[in-house]
PDB file of N, CA and C in Angstrom:
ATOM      1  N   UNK A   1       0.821  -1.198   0.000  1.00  0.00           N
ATOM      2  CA  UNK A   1       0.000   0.000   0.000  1.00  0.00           C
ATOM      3  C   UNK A   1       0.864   1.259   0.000  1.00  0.00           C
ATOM      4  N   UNK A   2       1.526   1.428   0.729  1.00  0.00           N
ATOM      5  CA  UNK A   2       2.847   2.535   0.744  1.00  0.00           C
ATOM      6  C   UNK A   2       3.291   2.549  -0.575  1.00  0.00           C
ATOM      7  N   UNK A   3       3.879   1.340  -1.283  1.00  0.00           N
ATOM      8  CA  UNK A   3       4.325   2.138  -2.742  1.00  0.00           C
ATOM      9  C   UNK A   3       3.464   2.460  -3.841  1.00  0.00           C
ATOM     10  N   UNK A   4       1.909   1.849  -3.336  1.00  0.00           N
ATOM     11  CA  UNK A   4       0.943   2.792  -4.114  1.00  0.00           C
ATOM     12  C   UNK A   4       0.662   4.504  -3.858  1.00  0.00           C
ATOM     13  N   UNK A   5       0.892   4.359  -2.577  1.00  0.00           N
ATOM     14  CA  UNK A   5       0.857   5.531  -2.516  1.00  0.00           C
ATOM     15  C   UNK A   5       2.213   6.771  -2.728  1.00  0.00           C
ATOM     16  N   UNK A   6       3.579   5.990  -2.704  1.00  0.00           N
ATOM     17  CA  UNK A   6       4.619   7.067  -2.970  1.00  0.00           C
ATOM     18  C   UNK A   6       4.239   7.281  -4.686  1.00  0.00           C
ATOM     19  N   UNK A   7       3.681   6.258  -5.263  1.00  0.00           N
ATOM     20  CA  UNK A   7       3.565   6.393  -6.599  1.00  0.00           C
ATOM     21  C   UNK A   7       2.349   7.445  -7.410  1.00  0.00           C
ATOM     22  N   UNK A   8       1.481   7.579  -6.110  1.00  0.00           N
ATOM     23  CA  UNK A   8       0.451   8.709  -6.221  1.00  0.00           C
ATOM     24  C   UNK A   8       0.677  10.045  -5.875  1.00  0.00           C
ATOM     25  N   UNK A   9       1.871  10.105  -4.629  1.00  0.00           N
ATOM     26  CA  UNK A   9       2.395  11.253  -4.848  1.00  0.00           C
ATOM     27  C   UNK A   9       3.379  11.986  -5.864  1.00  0.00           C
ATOM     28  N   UNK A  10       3.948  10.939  -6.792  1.00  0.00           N
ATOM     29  CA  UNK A  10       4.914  11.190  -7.557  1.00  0.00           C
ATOM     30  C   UNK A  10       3.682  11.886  -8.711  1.00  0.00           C
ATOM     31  N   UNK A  11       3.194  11.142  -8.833  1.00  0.00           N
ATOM     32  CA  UNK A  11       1.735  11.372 -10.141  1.00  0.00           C
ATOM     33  C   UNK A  11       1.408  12.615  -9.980  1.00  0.00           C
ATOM     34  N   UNK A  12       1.015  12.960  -8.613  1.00  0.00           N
ATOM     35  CA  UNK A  12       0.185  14.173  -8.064  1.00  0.00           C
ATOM     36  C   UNK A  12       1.382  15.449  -7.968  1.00  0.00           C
ATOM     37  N   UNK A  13       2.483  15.009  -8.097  1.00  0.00           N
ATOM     38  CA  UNK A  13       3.645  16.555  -8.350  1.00  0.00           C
ATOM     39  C   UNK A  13       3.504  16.513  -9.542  1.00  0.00           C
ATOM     40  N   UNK A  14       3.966  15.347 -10.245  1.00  0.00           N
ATOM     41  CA  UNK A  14       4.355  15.538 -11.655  1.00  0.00           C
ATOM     42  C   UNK A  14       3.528  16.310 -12.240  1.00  0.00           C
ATOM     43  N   UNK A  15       1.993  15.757 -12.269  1.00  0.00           N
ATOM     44  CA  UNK A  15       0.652  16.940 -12.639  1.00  0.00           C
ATOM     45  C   UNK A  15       0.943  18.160 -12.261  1.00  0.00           C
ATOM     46  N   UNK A  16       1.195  18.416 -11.336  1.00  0.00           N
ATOM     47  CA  UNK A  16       1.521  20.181 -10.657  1.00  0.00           C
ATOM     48  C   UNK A  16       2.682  20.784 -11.515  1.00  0.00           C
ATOM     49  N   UNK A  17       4.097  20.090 -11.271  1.00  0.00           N
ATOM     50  CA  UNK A  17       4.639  20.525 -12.017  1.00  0.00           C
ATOM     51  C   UNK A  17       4.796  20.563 -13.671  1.00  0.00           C
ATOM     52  N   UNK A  18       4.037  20.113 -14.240  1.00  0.00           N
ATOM     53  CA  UNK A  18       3.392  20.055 -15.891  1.00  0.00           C
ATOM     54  C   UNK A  18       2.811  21.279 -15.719  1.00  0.00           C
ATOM     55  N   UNK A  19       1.510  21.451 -14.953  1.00  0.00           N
ATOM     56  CA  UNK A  19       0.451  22.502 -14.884  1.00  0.00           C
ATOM     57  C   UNK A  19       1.798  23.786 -14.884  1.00  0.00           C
ATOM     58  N   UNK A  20       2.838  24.333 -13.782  1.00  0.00           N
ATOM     59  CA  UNK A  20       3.527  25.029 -13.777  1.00  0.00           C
ATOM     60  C   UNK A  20       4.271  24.952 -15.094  1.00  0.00           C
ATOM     61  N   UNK A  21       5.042  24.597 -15.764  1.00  0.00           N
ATOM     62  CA  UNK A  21       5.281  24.149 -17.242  1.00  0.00           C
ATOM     63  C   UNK A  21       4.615  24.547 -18.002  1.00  0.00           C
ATOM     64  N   UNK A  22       3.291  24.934 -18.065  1.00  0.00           N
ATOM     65  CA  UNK A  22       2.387  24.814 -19.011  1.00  0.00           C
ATOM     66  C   UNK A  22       2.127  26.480 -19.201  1.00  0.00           C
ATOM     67  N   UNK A  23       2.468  27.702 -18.264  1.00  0.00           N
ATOM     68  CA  UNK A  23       2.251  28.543 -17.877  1.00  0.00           C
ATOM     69  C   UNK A  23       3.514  29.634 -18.159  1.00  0.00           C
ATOM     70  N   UNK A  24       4.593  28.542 -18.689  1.00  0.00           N
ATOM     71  CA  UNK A  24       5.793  29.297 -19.347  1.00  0.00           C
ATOM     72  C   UNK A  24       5.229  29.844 -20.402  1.00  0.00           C
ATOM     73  N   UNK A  25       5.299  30.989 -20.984  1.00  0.00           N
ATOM     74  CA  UNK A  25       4.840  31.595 -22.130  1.00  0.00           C
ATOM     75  C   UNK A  25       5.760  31.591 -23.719  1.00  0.00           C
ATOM     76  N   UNK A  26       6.923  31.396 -23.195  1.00  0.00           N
ATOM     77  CA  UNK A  26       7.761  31.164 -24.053  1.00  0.00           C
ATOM     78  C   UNK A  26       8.258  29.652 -24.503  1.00  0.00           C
ATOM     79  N   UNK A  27       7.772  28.577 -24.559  1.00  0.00           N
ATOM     80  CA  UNK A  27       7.403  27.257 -25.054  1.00  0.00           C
ATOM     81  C   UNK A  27       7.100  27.320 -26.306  1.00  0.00           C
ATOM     82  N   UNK A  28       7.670  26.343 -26.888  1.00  0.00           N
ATOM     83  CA  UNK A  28       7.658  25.731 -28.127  1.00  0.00           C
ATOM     84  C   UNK A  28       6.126  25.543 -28.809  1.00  0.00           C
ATOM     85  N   UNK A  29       5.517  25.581 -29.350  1.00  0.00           N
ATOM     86  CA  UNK A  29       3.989  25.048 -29.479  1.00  0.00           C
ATOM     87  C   UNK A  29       4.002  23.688 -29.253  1.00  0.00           C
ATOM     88  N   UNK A  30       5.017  22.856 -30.080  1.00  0.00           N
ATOM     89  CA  UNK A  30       4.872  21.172 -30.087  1.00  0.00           C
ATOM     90  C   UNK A  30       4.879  20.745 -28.551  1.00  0.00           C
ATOM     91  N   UNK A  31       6.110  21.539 -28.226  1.00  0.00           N
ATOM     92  CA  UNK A  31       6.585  21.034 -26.259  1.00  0.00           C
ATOM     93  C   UNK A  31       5.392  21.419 -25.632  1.00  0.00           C
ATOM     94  N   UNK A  32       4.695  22.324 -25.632  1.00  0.00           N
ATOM     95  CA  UNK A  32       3.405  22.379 -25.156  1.00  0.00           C
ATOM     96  C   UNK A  32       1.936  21.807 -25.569  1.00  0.00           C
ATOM     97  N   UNK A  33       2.418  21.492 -26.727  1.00  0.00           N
ATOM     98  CA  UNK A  33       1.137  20.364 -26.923  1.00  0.00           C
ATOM     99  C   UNK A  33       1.382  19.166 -26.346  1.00  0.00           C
ATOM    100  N   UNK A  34       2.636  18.310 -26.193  1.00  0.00           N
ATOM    101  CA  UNK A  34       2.868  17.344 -25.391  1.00  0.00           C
ATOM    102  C   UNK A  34       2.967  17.459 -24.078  1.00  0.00           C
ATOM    103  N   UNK A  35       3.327  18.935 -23.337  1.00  0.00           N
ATOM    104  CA  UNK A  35       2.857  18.567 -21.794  1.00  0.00           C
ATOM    105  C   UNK A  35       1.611  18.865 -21.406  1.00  0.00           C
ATOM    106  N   UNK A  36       0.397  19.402 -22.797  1.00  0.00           N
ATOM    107  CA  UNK A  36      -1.127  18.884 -22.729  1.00  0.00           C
ATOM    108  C   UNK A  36      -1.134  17.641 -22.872  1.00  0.00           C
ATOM    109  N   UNK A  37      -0.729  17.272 -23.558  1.00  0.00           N
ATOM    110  CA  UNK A  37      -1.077  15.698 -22.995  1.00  0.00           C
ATOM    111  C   UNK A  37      -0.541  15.187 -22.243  1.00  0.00           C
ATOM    112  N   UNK A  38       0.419  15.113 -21.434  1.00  0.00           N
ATOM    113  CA  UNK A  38       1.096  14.652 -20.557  1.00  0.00           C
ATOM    114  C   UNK A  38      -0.161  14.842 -18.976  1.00  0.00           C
ATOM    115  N   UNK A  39      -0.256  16.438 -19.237  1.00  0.00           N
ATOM    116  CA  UNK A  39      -1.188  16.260 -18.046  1.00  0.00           C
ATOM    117  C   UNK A  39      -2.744  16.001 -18.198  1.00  0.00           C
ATOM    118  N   UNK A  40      -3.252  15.760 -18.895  1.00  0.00           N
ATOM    119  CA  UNK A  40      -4.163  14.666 -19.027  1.00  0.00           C
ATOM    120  C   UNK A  40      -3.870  13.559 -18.738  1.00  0.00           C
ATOM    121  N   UNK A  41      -2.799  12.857 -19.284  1.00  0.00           N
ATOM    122  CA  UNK A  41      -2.283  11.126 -18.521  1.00  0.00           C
ATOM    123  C   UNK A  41      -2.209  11.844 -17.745  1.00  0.00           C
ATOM    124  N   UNK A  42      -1.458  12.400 -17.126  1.00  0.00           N
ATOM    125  CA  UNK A  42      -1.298  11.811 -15.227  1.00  0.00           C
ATOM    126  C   UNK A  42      -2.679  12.389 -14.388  1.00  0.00           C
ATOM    127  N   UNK A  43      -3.629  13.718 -15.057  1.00  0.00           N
ATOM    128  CA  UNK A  43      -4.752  13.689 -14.803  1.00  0.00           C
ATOM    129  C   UNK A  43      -5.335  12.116 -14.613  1.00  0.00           C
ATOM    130  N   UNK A  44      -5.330  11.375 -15.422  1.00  0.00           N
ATOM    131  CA  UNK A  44      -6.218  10.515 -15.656  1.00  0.00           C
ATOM    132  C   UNK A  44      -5.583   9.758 -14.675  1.00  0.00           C
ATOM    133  N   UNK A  45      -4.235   9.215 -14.568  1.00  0.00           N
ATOM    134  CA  UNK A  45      -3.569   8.326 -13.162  1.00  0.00           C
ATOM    135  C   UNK A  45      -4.081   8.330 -12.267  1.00  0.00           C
ATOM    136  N   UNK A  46      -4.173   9.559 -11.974  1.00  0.00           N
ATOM    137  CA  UNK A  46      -4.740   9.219  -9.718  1.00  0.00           C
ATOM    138  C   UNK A  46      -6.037   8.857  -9.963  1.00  0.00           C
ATOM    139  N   UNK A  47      -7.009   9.206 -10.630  1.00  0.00           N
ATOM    140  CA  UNK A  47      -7.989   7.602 -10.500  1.00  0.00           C
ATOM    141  C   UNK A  47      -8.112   6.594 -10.427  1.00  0.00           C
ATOM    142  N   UNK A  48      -6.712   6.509 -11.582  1.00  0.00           N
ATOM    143  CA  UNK A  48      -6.436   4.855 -11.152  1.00  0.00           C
ATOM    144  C   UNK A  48      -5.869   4.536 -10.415  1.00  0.00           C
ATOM    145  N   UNK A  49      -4.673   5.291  -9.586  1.00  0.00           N
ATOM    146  CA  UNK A  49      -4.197   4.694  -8.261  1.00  0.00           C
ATOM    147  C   UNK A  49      -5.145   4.801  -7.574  1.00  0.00           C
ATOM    148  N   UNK A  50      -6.302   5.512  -7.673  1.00  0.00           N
ATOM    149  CA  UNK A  50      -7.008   5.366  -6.106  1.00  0.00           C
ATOM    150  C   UNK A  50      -7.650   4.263  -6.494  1.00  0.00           C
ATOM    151  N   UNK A  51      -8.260   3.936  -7.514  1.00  0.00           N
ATOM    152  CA  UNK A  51      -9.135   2.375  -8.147  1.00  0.00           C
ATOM    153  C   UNK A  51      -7.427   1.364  -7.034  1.00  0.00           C
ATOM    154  N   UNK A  52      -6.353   1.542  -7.736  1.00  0.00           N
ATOM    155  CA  UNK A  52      -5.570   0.499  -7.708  1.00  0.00           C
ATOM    156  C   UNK A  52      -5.192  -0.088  -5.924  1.00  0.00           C
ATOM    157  N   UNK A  53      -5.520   1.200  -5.069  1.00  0.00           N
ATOM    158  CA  UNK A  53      -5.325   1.301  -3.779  1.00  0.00           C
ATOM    159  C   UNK A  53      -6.774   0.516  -3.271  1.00  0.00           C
ATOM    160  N   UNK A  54      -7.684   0.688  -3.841  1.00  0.00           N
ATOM    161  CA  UNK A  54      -8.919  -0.076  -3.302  1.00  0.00           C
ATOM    162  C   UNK A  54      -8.859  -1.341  -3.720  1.00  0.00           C
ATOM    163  N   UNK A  55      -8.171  -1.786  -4.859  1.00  0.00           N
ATOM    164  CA  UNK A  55      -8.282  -2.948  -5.098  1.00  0.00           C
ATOM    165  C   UNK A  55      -7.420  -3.878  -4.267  1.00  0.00           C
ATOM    166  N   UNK A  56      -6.578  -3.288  -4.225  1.00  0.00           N
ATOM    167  CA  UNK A  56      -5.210  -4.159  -3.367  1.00  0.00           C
ATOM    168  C   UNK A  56      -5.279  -4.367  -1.888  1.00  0.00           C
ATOM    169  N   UNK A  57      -6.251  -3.077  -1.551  1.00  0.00           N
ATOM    170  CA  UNK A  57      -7.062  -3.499   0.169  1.00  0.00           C
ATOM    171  C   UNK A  57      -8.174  -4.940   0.482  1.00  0.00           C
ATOM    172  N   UNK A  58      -8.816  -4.788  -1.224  1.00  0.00           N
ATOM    173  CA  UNK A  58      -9.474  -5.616  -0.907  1.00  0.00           C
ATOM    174  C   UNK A  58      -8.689  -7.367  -1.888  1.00  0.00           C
ATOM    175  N   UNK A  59      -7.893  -7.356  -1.678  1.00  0.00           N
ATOM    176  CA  UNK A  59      -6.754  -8.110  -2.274  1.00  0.00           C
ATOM    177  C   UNK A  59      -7.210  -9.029  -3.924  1.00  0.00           C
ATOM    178  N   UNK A  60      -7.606  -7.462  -4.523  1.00  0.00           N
ATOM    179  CA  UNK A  60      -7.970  -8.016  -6.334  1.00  0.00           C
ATOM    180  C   UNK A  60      -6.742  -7.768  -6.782  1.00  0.00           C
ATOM    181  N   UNK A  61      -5.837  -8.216  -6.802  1.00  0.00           N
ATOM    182  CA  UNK A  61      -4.713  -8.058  -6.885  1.00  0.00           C
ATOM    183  C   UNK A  61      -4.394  -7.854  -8.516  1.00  0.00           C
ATOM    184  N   UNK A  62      -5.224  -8.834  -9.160  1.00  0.00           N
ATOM    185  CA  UNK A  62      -5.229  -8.393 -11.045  1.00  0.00           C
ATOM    186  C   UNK A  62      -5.994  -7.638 -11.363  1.00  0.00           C
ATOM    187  N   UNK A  63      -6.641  -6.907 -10.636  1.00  0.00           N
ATOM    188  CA  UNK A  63      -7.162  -5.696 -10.837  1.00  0.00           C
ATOM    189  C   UNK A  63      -6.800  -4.581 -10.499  1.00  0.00           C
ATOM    190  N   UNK A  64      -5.812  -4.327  -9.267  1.00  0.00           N
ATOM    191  CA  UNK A  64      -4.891  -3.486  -9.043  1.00  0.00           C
ATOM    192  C   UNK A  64      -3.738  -3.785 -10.349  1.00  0.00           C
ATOM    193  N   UNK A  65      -3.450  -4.601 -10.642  1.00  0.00           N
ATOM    194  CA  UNK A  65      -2.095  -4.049 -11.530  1.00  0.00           C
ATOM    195  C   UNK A  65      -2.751  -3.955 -13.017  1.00  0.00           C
ATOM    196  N   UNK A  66      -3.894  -3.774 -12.776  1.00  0.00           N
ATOM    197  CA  UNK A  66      -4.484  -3.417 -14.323  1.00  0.00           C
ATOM    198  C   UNK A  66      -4.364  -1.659 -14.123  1.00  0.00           C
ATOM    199  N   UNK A  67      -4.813  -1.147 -13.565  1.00  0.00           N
ATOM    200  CA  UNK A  67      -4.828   0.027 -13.237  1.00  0.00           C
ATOM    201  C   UNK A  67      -3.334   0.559 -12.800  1.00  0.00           C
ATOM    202  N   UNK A  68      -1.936  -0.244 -12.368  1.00  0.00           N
ATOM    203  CA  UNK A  68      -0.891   0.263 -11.969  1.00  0.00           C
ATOM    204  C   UNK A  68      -0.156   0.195 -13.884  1.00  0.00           C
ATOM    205  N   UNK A  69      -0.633  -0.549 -14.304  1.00  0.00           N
ATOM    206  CA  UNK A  69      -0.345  -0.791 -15.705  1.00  0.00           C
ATOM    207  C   UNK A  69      -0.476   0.316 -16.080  1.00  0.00           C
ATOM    208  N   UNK A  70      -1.432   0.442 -16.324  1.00  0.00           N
ATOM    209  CA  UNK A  70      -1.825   1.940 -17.321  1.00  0.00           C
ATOM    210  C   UNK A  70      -1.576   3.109 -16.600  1.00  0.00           C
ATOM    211  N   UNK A  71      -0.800   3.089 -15.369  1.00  0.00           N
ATOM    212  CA  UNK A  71      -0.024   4.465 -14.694  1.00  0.00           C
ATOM    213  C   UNK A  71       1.396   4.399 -15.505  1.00  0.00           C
ATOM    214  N   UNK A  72       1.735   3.472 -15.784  1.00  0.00           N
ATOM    215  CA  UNK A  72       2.973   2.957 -16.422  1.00  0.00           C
ATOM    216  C   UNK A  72       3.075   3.429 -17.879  1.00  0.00           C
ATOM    217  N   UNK A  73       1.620   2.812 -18.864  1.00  0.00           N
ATOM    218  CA  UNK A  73       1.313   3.603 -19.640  1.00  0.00           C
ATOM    219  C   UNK A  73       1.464   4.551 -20.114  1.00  0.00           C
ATOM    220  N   UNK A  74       0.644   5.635 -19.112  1.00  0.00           N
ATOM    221  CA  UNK A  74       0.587   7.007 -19.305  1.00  0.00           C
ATOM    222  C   UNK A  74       2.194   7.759 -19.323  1.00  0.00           C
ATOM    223  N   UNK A  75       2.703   7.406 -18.457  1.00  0.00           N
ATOM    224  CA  UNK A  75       4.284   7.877 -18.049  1.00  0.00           C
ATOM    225  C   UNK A  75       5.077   7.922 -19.572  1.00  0.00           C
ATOM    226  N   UNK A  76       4.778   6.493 -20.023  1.00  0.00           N
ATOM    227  CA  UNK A  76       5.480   6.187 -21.277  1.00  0.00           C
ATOM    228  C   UNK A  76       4.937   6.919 -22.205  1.00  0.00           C
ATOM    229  N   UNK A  77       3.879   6.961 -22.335  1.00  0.00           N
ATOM    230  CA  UNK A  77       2.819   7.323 -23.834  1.00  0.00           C
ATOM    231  C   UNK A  77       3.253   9.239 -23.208  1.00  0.00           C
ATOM    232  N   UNK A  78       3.603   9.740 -22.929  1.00  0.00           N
ATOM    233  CA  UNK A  78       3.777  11.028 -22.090  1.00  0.00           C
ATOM    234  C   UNK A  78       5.497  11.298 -22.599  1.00  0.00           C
ATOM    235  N   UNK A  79       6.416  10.784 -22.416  1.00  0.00           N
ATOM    236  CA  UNK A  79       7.913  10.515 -22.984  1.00  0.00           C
ATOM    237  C   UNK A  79       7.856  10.077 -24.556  1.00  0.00           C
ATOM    238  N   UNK A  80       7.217   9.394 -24.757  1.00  0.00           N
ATOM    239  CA  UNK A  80       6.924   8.997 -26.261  1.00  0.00           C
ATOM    240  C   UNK A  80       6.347  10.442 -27.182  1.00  0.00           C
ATOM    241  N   UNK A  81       5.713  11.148 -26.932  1.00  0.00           N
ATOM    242  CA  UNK A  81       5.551  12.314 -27.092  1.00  0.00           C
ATOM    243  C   UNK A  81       5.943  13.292 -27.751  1.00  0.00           C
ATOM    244  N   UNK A  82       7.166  13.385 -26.936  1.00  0.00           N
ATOM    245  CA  UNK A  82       8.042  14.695 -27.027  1.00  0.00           C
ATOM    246  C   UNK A  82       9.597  13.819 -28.021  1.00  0.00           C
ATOM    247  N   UNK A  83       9.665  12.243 -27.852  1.00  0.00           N
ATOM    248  CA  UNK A  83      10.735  11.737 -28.925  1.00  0.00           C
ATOM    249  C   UNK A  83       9.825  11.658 -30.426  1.00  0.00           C
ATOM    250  N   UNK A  84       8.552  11.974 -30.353  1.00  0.00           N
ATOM    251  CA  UNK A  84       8.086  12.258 -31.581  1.00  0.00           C
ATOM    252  C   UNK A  84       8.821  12.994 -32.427  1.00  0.00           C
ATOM    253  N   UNK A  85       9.196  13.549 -32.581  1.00  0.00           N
ATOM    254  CA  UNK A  85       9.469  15.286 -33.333  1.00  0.00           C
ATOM    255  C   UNK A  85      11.537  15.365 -32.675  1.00  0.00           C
ATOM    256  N   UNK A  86      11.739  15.122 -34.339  1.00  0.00           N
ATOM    257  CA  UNK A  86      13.403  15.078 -33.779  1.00  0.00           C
ATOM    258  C   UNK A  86      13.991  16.533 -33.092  1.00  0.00           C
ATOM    259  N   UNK A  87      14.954  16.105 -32.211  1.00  0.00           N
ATOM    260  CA  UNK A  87      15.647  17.335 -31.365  1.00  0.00           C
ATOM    261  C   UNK A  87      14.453  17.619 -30.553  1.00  0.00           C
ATOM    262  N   UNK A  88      13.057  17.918 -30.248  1.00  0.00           N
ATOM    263  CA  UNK A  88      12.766  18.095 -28.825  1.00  0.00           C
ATOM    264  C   UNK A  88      13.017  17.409 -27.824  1.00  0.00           C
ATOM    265  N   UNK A  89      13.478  17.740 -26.699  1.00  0.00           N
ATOM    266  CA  UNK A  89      14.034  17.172 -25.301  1.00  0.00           C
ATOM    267  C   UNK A  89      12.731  17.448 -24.743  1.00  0.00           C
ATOM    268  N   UNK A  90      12.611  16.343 -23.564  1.00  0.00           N
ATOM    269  CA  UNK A  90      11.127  16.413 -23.039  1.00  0.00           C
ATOM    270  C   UNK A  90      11.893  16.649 -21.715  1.00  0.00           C
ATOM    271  N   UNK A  91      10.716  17.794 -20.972  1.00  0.00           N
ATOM    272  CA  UNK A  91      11.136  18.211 -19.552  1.00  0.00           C
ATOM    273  C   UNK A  91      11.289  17.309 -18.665  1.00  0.00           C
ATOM    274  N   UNK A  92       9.942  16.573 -18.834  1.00  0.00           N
ATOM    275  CA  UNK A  92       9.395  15.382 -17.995  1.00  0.00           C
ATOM    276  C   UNK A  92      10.266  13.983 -17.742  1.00  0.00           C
ATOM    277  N   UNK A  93      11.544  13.794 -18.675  1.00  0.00           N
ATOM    278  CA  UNK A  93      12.221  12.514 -18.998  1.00  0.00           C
ATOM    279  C   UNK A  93      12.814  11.662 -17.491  1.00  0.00           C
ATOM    280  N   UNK A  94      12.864  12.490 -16.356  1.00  0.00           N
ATOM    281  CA  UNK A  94      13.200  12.001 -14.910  1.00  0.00           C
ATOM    282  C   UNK A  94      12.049  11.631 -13.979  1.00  0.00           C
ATOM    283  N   UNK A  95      11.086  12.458 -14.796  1.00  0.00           N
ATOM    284  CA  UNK A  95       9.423  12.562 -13.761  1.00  0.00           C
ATOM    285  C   UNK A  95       8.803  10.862 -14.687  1.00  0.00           C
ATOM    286  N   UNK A  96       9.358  11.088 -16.133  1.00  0.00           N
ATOM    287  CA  UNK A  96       8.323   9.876 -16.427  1.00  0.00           C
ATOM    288  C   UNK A  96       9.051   8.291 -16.065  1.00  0.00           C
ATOM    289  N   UNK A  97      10.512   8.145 -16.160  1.00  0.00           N
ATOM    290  CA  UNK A  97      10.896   7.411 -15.722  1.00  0.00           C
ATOM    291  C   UNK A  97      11.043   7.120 -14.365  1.00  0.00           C
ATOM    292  N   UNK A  98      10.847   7.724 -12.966  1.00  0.00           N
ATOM    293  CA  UNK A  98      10.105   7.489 -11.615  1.00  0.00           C
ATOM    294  C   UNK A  98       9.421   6.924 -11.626  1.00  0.00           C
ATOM    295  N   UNK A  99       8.009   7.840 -12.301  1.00  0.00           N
ATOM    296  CA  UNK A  99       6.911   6.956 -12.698  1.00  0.00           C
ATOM    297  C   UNK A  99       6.465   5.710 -12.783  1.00  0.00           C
ATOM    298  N   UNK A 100       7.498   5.251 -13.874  1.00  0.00           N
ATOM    299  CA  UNK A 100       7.085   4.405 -14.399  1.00  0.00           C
ATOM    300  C   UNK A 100       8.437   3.232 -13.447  1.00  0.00           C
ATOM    301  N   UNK A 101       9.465   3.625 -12.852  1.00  0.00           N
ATOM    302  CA  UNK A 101       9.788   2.783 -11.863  1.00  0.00           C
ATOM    303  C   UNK A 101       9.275   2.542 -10.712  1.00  0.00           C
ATOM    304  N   UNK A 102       8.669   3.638  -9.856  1.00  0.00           N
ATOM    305  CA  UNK A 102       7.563   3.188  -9.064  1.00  0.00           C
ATOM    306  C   UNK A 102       6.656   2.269  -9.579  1.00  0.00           C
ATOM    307  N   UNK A 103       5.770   2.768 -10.756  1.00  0.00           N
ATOM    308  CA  UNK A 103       4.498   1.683 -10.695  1.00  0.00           C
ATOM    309  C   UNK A 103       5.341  -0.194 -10.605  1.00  0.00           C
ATOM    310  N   UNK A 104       6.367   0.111 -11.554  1.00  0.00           N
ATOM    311  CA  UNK A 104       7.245  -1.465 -11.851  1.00  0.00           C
ATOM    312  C   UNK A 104       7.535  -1.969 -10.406  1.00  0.00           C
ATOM    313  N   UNK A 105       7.518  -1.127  -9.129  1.00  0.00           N
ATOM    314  CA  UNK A 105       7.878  -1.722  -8.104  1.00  0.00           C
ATOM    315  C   UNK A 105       6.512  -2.130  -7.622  1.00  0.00           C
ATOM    316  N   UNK A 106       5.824  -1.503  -7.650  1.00  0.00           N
ATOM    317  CA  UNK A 106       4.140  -1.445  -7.317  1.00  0.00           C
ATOM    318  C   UNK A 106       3.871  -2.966  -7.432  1.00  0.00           C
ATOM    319  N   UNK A 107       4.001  -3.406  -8.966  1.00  0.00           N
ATOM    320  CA  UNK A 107       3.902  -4.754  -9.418  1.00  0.00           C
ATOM    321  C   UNK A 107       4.976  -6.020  -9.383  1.00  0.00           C
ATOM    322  N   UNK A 108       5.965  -5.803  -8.640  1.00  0.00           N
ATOM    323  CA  UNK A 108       6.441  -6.613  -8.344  1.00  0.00           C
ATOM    324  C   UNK A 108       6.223  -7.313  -6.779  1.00  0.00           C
ATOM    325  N   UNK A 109       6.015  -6.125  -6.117  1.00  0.00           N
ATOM    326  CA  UNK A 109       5.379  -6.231  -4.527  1.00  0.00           C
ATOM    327  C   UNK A 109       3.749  -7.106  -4.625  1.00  0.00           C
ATOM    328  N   UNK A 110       3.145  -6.348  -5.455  1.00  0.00           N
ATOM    329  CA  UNK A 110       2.100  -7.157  -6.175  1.00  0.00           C
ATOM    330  C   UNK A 110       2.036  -8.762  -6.204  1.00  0.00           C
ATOM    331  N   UNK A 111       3.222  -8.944  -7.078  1.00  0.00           N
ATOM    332  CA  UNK A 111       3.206 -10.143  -7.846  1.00  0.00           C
ATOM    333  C   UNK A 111       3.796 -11.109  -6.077  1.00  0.00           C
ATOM    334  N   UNK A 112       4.576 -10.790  -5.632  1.00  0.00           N
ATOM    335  CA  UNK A 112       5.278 -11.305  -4.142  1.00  0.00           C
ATOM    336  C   UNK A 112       4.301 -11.655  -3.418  1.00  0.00           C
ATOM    337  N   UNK A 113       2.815 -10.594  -3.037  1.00  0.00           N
ATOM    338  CA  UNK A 113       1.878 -11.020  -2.261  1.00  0.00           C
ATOM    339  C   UNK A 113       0.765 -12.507  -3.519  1.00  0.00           C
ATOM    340  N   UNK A 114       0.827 -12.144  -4.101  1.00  0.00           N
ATOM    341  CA  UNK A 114       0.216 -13.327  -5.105  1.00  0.00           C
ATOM    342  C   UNK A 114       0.732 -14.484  -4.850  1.00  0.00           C
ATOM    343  N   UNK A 115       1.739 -14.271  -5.632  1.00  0.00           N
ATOM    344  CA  UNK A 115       2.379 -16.041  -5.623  1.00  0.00           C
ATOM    345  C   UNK A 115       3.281 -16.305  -3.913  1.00  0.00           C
ATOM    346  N   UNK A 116       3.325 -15.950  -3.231  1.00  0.00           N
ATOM    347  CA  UNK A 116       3.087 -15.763  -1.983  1.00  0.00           C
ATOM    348  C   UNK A 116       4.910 -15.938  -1.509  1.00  0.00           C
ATOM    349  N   UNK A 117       5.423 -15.716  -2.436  1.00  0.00           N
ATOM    350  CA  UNK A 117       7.067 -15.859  -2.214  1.00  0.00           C
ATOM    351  C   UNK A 117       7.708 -14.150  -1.596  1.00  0.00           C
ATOM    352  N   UNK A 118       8.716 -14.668  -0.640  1.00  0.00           N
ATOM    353  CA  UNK A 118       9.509 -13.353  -0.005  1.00  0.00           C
ATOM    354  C   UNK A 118      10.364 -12.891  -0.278  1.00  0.00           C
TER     355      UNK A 118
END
């Protein structure tokens, strides 16, 4: 439960700091069309960590990592983005790889309480 939740706080800056990002006036159009979408994915994340936090209380355990999946997703599909379009550097490239190493720990802790090995 704890690394669902360090992984919801990571989600819940990253969104903030996108939103701050987004408010630079002097941005690229493309770099700012990708950290619109960027914060839409991670908009869309903390629903699913909170889906993924209820599931794992109530021990649906393949239903929590359906939802830690697509936090993973978003992170990627968010970095994928900005390597669209040669030479843009994406701001986000430390925020999405956290991300997406948290959720990977998420599901391995996951997978430990499943198959019931320590």
């Amino acid at each position: 439960m704890i690394s669902i939740r360090l992984t919801r706080y990571n989600v819940t800056d990253t969104r903030c700091h996108i939103k701050h990002l987004l408010k630079v006036n002097k941005l690229d159009p493309y770099v700012k069309a990708c950290l619109r979408d960027c914060f839409d994915l991670y908009s869309d994340a903390i629903p699913s960590l909170k889906e993924a936090m209820k599931y794992y209380s109530s021990k649906r355990y393949d239903d929590a990592n359906v939802q830690i999946s697509s936090v993973m997703d978003a992170a990627t599909t968010c970095e994928d983005g900005f390597n669209e379009k040669e030479g843009v550097v994406s701001p986000l490239t430390k925020r999405n790889n956290l991300t997406f190493e948290l959720s990977a720990m998420v599901l391995s802790i996951m997978d430990m309480l499943q198959t019931g090995s320590h």
